[in-house]
C-alpha atoms as a PDB file:
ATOM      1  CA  UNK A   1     116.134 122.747 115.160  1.00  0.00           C
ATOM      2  CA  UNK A   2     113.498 121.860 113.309  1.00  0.00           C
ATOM      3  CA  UNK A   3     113.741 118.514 114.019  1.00  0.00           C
ATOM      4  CA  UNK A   4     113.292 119.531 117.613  1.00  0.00           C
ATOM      5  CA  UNK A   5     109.864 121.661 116.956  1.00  0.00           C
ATOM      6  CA  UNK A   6     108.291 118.637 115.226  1.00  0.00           C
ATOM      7  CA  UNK A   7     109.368 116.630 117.911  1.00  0.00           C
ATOM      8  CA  UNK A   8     107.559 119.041 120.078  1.00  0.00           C
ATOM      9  CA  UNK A   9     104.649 118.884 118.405  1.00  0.00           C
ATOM     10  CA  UNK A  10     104.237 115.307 118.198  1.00  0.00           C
ATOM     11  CA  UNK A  11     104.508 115.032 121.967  1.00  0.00           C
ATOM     12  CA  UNK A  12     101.930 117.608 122.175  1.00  0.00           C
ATOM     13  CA  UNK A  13      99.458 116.258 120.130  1.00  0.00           C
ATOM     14  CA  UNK A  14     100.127 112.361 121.099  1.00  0.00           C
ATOM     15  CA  UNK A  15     101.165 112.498 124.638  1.00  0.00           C
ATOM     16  CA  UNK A  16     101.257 108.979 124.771  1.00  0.00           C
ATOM     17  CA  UNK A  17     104.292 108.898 122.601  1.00  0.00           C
ATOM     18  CA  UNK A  18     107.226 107.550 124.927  1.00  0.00           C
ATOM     19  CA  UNK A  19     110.156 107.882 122.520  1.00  0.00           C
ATOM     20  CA  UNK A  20     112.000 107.795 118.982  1.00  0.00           C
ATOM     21  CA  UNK A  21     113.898 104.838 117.502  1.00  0.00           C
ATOM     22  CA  UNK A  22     116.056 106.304 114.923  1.00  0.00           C
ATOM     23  CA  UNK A  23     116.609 103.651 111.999  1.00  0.00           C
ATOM     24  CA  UNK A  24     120.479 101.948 111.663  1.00  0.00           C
ATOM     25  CA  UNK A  25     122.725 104.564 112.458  1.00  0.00           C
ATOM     26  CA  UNK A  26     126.136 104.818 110.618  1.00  0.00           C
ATOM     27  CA  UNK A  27     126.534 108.613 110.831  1.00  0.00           C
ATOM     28  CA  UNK A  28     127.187 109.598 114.686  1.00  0.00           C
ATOM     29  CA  UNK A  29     126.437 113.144 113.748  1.00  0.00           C
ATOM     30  CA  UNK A  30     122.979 112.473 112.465  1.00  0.00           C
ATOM     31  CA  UNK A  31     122.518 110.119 115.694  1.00  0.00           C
ATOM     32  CA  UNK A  32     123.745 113.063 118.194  1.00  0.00           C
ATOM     33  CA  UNK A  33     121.712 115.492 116.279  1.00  0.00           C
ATOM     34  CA  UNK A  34     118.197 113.075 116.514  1.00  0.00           C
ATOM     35  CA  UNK A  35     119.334 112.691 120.377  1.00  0.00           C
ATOM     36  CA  UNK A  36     119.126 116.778 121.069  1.00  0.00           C
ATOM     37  CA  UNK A  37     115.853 117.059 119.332  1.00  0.00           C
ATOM     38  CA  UNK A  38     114.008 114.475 120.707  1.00  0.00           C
ATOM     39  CA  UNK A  39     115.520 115.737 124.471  1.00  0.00           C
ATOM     40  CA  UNK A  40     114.511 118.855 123.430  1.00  0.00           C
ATOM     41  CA  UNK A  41     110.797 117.496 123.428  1.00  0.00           C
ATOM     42  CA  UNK A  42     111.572 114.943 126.694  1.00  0.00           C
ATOM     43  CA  UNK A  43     111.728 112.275 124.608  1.00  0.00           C
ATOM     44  CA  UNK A  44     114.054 109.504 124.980  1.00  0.00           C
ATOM     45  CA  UNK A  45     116.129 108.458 121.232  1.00  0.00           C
ATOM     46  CA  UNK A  46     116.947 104.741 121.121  1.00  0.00           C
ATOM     47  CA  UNK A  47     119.301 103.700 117.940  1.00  0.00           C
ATOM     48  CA  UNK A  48     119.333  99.846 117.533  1.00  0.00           C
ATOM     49  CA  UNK A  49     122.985  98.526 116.977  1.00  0.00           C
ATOM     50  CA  UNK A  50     121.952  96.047 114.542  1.00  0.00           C
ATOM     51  CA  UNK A  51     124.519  94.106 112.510  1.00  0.00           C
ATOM     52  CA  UNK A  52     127.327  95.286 115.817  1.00  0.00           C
ATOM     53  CA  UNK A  53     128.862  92.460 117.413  1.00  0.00           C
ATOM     54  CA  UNK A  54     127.290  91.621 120.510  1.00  0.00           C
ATOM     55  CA  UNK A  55     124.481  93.674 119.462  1.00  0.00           C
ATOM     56  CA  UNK A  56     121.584  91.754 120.927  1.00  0.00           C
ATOM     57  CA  UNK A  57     123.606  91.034 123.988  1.00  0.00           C
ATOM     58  CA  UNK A  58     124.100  95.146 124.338  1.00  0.00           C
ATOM     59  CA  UNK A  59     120.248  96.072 124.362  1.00  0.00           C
ATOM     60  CA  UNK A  60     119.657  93.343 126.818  1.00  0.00           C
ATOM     61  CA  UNK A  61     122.308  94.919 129.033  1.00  0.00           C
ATOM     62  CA  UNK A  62     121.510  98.402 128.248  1.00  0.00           C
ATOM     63  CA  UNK A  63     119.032 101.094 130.802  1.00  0.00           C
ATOM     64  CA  UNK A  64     116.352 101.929 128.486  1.00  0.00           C
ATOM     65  CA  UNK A  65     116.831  98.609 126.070  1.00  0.00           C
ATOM     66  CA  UNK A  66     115.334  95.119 125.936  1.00  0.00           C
ATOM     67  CA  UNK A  67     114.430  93.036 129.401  1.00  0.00           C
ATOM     68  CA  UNK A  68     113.671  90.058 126.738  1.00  0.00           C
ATOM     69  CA  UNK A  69     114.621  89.081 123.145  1.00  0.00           C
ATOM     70  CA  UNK A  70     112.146  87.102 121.043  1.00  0.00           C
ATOM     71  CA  UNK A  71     114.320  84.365 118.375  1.00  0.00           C
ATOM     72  CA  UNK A  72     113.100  85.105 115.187  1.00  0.00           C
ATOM     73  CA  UNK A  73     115.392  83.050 113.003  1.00  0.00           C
ATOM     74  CA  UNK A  74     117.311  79.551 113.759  1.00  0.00           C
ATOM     75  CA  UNK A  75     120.025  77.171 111.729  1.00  0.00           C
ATOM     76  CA  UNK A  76     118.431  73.971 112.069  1.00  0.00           C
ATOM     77  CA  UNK A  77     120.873  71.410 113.780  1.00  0.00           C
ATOM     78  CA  UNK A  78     122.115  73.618 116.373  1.00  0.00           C
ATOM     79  CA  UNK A  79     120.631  71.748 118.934  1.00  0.00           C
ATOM     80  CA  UNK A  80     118.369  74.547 120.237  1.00  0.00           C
ATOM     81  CA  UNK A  81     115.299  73.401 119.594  1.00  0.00           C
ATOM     82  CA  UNK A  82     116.141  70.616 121.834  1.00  0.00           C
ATOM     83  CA  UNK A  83     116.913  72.997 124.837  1.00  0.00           C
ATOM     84  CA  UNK A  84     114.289  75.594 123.966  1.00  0.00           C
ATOM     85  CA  UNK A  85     116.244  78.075 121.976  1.00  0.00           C
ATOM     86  CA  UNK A  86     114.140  77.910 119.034  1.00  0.00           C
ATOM     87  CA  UNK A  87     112.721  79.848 116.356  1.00  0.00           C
ATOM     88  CA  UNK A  88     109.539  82.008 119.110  1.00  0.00           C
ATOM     89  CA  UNK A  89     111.506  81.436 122.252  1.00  0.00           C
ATOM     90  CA  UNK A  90     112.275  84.591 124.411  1.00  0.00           C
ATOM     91  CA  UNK A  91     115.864  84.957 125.814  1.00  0.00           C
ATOM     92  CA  UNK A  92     115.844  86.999 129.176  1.00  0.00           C
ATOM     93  CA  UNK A  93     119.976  87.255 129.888  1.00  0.00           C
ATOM     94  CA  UNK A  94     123.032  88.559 128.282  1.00  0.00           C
ATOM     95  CA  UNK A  95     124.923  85.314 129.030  1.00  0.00           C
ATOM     96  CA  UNK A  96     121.922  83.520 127.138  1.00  0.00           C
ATOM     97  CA  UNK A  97     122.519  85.387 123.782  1.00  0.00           C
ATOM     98  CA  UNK A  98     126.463  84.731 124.110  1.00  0.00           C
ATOM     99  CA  UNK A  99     125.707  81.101 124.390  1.00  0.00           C
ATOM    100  CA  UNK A 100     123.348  80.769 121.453  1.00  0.00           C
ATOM    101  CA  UNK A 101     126.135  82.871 119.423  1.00  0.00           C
ATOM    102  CA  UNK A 102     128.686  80.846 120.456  1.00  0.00           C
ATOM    103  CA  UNK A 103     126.149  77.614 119.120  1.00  0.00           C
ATOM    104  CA  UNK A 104     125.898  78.791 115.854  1.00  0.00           C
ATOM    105  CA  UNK A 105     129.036  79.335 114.949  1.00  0.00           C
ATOM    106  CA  UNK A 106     130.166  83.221 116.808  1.00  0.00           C
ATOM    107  CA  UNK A 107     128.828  86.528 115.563  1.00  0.00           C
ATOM    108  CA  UNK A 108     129.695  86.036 111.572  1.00  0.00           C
ATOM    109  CA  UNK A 109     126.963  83.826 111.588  1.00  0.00           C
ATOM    110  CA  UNK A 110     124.589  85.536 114.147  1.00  0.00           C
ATOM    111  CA  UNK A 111     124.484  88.659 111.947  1.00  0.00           C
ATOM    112  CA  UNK A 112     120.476  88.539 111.322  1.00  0.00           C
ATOM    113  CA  UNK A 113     120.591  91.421 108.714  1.00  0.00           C
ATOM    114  CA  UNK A 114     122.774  88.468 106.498  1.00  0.00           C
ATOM    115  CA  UNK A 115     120.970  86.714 104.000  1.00  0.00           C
ATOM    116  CA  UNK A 116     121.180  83.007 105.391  1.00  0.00           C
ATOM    117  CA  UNK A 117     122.070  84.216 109.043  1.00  0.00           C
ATOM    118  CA  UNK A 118     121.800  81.449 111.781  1.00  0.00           C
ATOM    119  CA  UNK A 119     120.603  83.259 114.605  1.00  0.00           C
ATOM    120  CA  UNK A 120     118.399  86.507 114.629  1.00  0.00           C
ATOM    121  CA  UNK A 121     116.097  88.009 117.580  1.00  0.00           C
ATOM    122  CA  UNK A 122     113.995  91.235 118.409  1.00  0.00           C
ATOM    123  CA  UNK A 123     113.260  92.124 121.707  1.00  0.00           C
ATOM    124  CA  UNK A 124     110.178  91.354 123.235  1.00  0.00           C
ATOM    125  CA  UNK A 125     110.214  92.731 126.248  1.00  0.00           C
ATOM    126  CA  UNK A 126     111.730  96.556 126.359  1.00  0.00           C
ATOM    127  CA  UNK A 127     111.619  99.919 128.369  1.00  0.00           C
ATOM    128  CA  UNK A 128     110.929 101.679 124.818  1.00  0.00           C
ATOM    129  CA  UNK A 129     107.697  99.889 124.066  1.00  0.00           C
ATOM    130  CA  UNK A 130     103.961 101.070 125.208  1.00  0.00           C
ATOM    131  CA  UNK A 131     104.011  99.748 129.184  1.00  0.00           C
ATOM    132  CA  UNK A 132     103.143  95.984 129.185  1.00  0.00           C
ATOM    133  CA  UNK A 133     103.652  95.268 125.545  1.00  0.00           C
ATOM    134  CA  UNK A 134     105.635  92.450 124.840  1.00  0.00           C
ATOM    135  CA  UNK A 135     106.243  90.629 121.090  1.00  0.00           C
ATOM    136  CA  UNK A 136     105.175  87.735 121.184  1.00  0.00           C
ATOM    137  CA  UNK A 137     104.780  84.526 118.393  1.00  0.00           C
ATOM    138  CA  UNK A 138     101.701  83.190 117.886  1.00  0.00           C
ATOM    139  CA  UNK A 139     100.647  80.122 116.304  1.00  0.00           C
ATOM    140  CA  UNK A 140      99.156  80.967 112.656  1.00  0.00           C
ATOM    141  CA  UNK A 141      95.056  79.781 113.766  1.00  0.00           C
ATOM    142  CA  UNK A 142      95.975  82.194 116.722  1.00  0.00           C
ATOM    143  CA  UNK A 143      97.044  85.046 114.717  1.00  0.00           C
ATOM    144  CA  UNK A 144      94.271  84.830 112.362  1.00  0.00           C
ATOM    145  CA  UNK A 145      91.524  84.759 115.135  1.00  0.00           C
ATOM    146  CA  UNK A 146      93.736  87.886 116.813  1.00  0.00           C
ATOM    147  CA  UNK A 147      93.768  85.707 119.828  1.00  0.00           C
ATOM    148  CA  UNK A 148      96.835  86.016 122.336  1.00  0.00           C
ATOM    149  CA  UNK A 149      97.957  82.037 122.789  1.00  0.00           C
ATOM    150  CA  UNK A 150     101.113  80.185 122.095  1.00  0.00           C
ATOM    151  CA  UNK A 151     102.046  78.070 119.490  1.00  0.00           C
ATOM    152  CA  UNK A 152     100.281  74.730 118.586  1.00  0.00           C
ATOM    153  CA  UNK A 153     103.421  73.360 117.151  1.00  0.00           C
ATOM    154  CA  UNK A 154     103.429  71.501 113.454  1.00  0.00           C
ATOM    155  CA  UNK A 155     102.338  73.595 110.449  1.00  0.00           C
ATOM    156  CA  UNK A 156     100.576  75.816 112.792  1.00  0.00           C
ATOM    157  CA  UNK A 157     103.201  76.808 114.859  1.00  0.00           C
ATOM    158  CA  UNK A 158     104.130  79.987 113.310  1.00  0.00           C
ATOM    159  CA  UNK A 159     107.233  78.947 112.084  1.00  0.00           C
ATOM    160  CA  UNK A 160     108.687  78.807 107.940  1.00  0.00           C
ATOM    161  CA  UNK A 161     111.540  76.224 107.102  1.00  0.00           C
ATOM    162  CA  UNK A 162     113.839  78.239 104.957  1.00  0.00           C
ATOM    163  CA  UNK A 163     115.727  76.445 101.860  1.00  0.00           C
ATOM    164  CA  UNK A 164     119.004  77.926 103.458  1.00  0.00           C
ATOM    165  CA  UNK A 165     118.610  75.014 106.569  1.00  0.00           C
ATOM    166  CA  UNK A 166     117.197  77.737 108.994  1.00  0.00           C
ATOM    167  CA  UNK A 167     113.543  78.676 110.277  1.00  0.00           C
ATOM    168  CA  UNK A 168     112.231  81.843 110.528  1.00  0.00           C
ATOM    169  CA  UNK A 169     109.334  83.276 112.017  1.00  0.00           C
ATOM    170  CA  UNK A 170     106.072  83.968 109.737  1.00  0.00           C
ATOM    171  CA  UNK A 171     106.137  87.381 110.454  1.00  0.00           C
ATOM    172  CA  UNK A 172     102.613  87.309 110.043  1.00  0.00           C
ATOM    173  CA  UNK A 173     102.035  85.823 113.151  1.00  0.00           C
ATOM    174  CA  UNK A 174     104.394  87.893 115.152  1.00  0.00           C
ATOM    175  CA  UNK A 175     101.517  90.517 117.109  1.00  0.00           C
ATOM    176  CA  UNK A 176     101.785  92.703 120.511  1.00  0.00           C
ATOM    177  CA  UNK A 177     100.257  91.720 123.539  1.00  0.00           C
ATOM    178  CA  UNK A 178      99.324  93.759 126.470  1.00  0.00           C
ATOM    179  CA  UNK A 179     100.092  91.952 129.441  1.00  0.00           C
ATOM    180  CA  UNK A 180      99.300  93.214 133.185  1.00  0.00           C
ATOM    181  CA  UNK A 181     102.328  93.173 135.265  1.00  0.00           C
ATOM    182  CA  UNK A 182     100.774  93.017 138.014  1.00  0.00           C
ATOM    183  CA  UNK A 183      99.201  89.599 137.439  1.00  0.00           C
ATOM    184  CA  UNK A 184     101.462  88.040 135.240  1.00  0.00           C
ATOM    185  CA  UNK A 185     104.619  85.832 136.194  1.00  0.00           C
ATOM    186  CA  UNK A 186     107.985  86.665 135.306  1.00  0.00           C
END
């Protein structure tokens, strides 16, 4: 239980603490154990299924998980840039992720944790981040003035062509935003 005390503790001293995300769990044990402490405290324990089939696709349909995922990695010549589904473009549905999986090639090659992987995402959007936080791309002149705009597109879009075909995001540029609900659209 001393997992559970420190747990305690934390939520004491940093009330605005709204959870724990455990780290990729392969030991169910170890997961059920970090799930009692943390209720213990009243926290809620999230453990990303990473590198799961249909893992992406299970946080986005998940209470507690992801309302949006952001695409963080692309195989260039899947035709989603065309549509919209590139590298910085946020992915709001279930049937969405199955679609871009299906694109690339199923999950083998939407396994982001794979070296050369066509497809990976985070979310953006989620019920375990600080309220109105989203993840969000920015373009690189953006991210160095720590403003909160889009893109520009080109060599300051944010985005790094990969020698393995695909483009990822400079991670550099990937920053949270806090967005007012109330004002903003959907």
């Amino acid at each position: 239980m001393r997992l559970a005390s420190a747990f305690v503790r934390l939520r004491r001293d940093y009330p605005q603490l709204l959870g724990y995300i455990t780290g990729h769990v392969h030991d169910l044990r170890a997961l059920l154990a970090a799930e009692a402490a943390a209720e213990v405290a009243g926290l809620p324990c999230l453990a990303p299924c990473w590198g799961q089939p249909r893992a992406s696709e299970l946080l986005l349909k998940c209470r507690g998980g992801a309302s949006a995922m952001l695409v963080t990695r692309w195989r260039g010549g899947c035709g989603g840039a065309a549509v919209g589904r590139g590298v910085g473009s946020v992915v709001r549905s279930a049937e969405e992720v199955r679609a871009l999986v299906d694109e690339v090639g199923g999950f083998e090659a939407a396994d982001g944790d794979s070296r050369g992987a066509a497809l990976d995402m985070i979310p953006s959007e989620a019920a375990f981040y600080v309220p109105g936080a989203v993840i969000a791309l920015l373009s690189a002149s953006d991210a160095a003035r720590g403003g909160d705009g889009g893109g520009g597109g080109g060599d300051d879009s944010g985005v790094v062509e990969c020698e393995d075909g695909t483009s990822e995001v400079d991670w550099s540029c990937v920053h949270t935003r806090l967005v007012d609900r109330k004002t903003a659209g959907p």
